[in-house]
N, C-alpha and C. Protein backbone atom coordinates (compact mmCIF):
# COMPACT_ATOMS: atom_id res chain seq x y z
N UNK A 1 0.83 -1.19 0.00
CA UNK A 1 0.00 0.00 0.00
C UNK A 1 0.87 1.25 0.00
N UNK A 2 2.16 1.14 0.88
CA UNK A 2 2.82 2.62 1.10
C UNK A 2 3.66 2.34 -0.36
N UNK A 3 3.82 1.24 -0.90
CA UNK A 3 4.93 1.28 -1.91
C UNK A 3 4.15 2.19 -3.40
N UNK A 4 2.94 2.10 -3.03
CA UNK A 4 1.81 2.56 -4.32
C UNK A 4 2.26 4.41 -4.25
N UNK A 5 2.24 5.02 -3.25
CA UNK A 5 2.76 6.00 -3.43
C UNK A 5 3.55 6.51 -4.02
N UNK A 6 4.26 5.89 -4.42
CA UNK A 6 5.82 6.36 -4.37
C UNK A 6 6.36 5.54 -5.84
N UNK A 7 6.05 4.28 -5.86
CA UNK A 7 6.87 3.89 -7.01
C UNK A 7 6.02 3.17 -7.86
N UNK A 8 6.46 4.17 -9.12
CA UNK A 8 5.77 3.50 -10.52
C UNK A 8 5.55 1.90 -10.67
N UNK A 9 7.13 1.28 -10.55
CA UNK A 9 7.66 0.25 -11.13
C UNK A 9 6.63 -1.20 -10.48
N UNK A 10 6.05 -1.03 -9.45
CA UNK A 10 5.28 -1.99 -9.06
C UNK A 10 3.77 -1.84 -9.02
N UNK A 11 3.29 -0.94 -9.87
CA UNK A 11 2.25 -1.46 -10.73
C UNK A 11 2.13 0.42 -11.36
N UNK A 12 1.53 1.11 -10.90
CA UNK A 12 0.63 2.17 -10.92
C UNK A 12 0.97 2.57 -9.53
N UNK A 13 0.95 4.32 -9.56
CA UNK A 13 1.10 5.33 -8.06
C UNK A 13 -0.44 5.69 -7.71
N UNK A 14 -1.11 6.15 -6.83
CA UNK A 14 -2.56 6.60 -6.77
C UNK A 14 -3.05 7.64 -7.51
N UNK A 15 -2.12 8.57 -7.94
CA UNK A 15 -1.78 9.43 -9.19
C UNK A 15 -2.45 9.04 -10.10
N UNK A 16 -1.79 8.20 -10.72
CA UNK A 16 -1.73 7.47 -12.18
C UNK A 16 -3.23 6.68 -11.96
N UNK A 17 -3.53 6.11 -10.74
CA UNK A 17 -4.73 5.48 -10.96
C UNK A 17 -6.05 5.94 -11.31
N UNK A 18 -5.64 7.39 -10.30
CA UNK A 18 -6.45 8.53 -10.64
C UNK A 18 -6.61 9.39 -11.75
N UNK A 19 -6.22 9.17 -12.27
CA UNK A 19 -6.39 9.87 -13.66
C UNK A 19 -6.17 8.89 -14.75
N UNK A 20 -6.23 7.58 -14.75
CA UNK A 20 -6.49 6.52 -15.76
C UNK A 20 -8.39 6.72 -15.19
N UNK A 21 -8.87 6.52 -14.28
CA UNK A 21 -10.05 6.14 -14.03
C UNK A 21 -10.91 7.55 -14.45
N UNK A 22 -10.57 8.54 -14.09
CA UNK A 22 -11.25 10.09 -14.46
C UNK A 22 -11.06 10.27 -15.70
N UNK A 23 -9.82 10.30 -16.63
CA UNK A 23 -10.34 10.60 -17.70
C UNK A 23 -9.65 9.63 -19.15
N UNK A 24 -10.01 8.12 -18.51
CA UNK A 24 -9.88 7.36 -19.66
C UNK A 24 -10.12 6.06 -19.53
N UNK A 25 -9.90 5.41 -20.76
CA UNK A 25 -11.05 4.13 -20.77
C UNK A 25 -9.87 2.87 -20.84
N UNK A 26 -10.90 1.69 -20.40
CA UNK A 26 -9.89 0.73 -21.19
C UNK A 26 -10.10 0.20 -22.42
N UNK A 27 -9.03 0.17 -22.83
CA UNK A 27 -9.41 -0.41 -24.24
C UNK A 27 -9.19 -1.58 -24.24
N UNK A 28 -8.03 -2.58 -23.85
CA UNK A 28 -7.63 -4.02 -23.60
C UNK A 28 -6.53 -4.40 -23.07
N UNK A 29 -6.70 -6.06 -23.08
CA UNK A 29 -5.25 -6.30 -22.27
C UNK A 29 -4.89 -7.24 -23.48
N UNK A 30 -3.30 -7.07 -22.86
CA UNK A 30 -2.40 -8.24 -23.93
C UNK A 30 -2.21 -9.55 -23.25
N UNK A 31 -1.29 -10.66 -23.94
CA UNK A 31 -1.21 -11.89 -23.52
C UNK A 31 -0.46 -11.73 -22.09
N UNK A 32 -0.15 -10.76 -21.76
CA UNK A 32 0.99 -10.94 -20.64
C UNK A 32 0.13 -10.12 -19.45
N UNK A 33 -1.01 -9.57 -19.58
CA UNK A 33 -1.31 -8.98 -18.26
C UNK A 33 -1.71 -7.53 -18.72
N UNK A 34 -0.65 -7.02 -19.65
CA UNK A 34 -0.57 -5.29 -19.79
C UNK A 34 -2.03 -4.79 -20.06
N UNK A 35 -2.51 -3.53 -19.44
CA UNK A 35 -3.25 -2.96 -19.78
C UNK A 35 -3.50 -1.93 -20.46
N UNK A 36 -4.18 -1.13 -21.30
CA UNK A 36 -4.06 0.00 -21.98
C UNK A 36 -5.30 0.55 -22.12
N UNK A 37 -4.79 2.08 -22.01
CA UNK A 37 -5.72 2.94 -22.02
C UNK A 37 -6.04 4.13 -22.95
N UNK A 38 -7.05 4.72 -22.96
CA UNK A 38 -6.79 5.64 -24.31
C UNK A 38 -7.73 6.90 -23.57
N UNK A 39 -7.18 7.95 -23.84
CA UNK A 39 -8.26 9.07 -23.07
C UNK A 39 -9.51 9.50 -23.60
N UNK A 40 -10.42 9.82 -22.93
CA UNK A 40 -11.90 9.37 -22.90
C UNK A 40 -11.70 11.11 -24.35
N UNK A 41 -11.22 12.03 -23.96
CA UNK A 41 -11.17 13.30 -24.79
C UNK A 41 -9.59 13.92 -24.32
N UNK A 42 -9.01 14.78 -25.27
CA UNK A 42 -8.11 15.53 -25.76
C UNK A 42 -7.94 16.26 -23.91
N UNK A 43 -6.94 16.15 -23.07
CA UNK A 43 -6.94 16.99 -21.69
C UNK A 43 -5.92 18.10 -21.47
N UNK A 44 -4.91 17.95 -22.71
CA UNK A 44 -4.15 19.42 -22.42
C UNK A 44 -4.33 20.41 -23.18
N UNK A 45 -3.94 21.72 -22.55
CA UNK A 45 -4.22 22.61 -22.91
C UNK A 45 -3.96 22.97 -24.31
N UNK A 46 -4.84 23.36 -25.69
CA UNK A 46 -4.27 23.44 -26.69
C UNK A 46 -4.26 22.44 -27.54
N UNK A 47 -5.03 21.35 -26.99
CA UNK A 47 -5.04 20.08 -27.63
C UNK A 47 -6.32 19.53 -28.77
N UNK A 48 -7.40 20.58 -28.52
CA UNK A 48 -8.28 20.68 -29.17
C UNK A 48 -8.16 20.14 -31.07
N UNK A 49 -8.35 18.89 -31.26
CA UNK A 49 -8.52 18.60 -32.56
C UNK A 49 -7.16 17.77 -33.30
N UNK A 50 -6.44 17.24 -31.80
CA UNK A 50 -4.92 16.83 -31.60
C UNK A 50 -5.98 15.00 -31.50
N UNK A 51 -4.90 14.21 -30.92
CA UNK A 51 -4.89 12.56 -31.05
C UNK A 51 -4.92 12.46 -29.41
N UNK A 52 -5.87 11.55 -28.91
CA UNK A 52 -5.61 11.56 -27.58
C UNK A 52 -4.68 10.48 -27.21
N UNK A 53 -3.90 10.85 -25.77
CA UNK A 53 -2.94 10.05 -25.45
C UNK A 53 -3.62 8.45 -25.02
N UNK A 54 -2.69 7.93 -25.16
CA UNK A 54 -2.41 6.18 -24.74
C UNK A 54 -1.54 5.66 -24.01
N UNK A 55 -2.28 5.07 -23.22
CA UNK A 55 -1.07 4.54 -21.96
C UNK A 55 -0.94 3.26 -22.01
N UNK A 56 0.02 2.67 -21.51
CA UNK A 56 -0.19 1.35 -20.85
C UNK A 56 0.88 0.50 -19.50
N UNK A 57 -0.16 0.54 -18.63
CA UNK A 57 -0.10 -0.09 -17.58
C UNK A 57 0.73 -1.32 -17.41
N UNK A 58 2.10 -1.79 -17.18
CA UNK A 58 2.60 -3.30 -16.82
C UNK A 58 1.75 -3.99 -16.12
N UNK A 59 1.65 -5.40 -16.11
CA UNK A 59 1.43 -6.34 -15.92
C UNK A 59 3.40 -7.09 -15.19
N UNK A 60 3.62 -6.54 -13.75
CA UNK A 60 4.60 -6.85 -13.57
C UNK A 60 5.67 -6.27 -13.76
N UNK A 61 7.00 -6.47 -14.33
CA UNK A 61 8.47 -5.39 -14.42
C UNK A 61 7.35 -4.71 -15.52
N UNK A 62 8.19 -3.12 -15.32
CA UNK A 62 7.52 -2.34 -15.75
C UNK A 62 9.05 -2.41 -17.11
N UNK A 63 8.87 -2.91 -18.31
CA UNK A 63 9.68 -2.42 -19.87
C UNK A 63 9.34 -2.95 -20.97
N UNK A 64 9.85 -1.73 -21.57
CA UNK A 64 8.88 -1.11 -22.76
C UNK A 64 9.21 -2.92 -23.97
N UNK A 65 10.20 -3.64 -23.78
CA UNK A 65 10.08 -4.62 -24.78
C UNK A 65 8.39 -5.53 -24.58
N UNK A 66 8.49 -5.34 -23.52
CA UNK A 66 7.25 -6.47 -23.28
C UNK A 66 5.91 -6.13 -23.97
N UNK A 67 5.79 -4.69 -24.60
CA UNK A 67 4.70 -4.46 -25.38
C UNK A 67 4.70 -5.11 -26.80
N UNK A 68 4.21 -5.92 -27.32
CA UNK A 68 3.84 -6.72 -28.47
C UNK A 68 3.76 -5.66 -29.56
N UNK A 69 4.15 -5.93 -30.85
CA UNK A 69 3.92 -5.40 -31.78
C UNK A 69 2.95 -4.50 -32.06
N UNK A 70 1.73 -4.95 -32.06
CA UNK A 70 0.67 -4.90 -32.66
C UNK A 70 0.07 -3.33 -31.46
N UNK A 71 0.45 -3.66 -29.91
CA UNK A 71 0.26 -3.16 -29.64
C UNK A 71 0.68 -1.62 -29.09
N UNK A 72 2.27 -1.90 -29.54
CA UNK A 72 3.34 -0.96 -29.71
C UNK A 72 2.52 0.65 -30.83
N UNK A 73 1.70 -0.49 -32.32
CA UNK A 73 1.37 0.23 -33.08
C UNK A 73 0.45 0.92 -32.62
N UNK A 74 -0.77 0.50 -31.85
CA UNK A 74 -1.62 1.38 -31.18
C UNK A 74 -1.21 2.61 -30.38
N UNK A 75 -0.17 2.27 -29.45
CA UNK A 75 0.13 3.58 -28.65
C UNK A 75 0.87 4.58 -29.07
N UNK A 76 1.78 4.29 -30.73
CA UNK A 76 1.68 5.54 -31.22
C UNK A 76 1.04 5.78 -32.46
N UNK A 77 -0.39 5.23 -32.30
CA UNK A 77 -0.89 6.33 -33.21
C UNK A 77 -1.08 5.44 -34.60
N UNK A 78 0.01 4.70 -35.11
CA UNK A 78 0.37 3.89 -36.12
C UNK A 78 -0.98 3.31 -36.24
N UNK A 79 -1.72 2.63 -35.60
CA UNK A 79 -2.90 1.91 -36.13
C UNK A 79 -3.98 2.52 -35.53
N UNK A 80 -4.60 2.85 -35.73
CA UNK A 80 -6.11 3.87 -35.07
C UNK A 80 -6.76 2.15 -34.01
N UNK A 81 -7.09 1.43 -35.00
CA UNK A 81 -7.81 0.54 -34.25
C UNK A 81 -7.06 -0.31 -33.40
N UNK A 82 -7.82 -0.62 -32.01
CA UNK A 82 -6.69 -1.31 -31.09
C UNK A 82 -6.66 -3.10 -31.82
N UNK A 83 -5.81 -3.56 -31.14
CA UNK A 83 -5.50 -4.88 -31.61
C UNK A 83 -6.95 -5.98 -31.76
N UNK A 84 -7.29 -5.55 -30.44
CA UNK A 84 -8.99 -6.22 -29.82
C UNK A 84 -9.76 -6.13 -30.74
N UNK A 85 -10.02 -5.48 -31.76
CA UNK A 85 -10.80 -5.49 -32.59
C UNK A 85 -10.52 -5.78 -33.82
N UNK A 86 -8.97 -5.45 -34.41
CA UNK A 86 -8.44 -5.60 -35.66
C UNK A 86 -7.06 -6.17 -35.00
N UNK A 87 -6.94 -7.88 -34.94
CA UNK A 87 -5.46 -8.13 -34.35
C UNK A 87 -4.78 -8.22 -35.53
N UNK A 88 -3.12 -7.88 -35.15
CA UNK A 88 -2.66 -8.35 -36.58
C UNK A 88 -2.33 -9.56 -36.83
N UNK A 89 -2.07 -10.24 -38.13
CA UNK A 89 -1.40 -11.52 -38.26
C UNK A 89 -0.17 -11.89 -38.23
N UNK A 90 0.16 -12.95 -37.71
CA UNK A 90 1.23 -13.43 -36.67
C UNK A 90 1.90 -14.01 -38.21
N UNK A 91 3.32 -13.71 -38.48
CA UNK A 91 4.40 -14.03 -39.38
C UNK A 91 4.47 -15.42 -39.12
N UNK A 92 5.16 -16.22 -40.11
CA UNK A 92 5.75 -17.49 -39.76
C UNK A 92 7.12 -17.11 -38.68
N UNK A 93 7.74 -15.81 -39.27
CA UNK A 93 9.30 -15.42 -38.82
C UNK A 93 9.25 -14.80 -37.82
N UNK A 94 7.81 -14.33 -37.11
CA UNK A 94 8.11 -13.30 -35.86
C UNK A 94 7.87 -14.83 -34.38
N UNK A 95 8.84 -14.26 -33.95
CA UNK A 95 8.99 -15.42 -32.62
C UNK A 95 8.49 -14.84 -31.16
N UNK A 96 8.37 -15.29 -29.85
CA UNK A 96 7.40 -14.49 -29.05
C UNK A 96 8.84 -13.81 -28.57
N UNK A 97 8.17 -13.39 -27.26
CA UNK A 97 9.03 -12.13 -26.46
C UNK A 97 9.95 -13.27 -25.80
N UNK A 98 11.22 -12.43 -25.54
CA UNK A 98 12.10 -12.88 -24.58
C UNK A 98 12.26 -11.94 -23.91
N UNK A 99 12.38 -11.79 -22.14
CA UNK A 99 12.91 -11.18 -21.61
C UNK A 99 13.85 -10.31 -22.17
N UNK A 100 14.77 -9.41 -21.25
CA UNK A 100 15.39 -8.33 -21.62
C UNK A 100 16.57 -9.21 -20.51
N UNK A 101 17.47 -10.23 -21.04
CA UNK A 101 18.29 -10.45 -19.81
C UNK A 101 19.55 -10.05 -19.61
N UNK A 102 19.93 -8.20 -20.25
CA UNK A 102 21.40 -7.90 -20.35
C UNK A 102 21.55 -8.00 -18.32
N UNK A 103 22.48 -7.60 -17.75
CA UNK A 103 22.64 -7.89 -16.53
C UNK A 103 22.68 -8.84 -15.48
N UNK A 104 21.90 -9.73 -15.95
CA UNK A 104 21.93 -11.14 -15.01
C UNK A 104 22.98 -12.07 -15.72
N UNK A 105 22.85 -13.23 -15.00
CA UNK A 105 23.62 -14.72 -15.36
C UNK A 105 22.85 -15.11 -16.53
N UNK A 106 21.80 -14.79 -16.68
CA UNK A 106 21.49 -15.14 -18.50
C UNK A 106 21.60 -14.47 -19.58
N UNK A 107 22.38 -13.38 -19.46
CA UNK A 107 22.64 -12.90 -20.77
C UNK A 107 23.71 -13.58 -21.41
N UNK A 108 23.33 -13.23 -22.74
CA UNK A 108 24.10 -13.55 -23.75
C UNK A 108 25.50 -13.28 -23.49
N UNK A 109 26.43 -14.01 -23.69
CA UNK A 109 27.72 -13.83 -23.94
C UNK A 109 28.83 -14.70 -24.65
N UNK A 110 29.13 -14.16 -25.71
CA UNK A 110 29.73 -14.95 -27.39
C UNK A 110 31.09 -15.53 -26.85
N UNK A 111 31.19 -16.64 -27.33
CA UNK A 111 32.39 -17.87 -26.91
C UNK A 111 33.68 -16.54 -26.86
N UNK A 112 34.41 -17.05 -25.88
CA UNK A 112 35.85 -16.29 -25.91
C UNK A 112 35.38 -15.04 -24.57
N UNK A 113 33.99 -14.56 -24.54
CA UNK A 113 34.13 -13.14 -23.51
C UNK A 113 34.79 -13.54 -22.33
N UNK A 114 34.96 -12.76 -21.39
CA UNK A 114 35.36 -13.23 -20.24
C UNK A 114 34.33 -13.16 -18.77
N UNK A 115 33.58 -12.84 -19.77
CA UNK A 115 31.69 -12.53 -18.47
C UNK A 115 31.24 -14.06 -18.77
N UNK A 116 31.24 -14.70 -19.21
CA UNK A 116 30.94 -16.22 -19.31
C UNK A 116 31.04 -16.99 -18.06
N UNK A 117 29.93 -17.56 -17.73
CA UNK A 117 30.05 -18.11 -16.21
C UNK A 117 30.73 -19.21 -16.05
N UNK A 118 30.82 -19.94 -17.17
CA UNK A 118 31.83 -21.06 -16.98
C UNK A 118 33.94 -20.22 -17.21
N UNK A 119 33.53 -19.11 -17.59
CA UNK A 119 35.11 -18.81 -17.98
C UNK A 119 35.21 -18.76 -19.27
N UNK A 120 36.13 -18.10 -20.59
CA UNK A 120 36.05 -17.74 -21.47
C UNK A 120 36.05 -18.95 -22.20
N UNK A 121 35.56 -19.67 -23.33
CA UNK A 121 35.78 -20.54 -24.17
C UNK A 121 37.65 -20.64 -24.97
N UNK A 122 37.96 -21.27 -25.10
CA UNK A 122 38.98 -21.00 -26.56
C UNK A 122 38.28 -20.67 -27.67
N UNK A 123 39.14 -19.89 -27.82
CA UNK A 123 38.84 -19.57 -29.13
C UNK A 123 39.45 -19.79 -30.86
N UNK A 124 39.09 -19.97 -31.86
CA UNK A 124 40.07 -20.45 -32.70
C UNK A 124 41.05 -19.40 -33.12
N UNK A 125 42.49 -19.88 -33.32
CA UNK A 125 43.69 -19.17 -33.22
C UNK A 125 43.96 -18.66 -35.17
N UNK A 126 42.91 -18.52 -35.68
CA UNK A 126 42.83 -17.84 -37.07
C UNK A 126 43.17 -16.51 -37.34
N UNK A 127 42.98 -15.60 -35.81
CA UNK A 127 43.07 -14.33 -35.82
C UNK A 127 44.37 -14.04 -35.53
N UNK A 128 44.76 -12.79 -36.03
CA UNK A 128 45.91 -12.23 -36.39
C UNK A 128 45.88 -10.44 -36.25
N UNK A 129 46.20 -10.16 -35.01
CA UNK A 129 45.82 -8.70 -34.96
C UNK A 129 46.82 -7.69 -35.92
N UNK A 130 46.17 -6.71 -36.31
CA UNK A 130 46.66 -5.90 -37.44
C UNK A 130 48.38 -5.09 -36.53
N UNK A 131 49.04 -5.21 -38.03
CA UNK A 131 50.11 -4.09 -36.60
C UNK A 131 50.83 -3.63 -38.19
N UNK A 132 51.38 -1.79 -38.12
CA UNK A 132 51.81 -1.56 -39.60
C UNK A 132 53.09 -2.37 -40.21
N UNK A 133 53.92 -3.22 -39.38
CA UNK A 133 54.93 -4.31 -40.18
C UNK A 133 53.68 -5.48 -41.08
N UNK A 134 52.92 -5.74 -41.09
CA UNK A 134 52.19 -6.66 -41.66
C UNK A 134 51.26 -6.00 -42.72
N UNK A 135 51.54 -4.37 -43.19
CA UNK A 135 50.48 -4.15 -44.07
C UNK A 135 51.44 -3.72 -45.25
């Protein structure tokens, strides 16, 4: 309850709740939880005859990869209609989400680095660093 004050990252502040509920709607959720919203009418000043804003709410870590395509296109604007009504079609070549795992023990790291949890691989001895006697 005291953490709602204060920090975005674990869901929504009372702020944000408050003014998703006053002046906007839901439009839908994605496979993962996320919610999104679209404003009920135009609220800043000067905005008269402008695109109303779109939000969307995590479902959990709050980053921006975890928004799906389709629905990426909705929040800017790119597709007028939300997914819920017009989804798009799924590629043979598009694959689902993966986490974002730079920082932990599961990121990626190419044979030879030295961030490798087992220790650097060998590597093959083909390479030959440049030096100006060799050019």
């Amino acid at each position: 309850m005291f953490s709602q004050l204060f920090t975005w990252w674990n869901s929504t502040t009372f702020g944000t709740s408050f003014t998703l509920w006053k002046r906007s709607r839901l439009v839908g959720t994605d496979e993962q939880g996320n919610r999104y919203y679209e404003e009920k009418s135009p609220s800043l000043p000067g905005s008269e005859g402008t695109k109303p804003r779109r939000w969307v709410v995590y479902h959990g870590v709050a980053e921006a990869s975890r928004v799906p395509s389709d629905w990426h296109g909705w929040l800017h604007h790119t597709f007028e209609e939300a997914p819920t009504s017009t989804p798009l079609t799924r590629r043979a070549f598009e694959k689902d989400h993966l986490p974002n795992m730079t920082g932990t023990p599961l990121a990626y790291h190419p044979k030879g680095s030295l961030s490798r949890a087992d220790g650097p691989a060998d590597v093959n001895d083909d390479y030959e660093a440049w030096s100006p006697e060799n050019a």
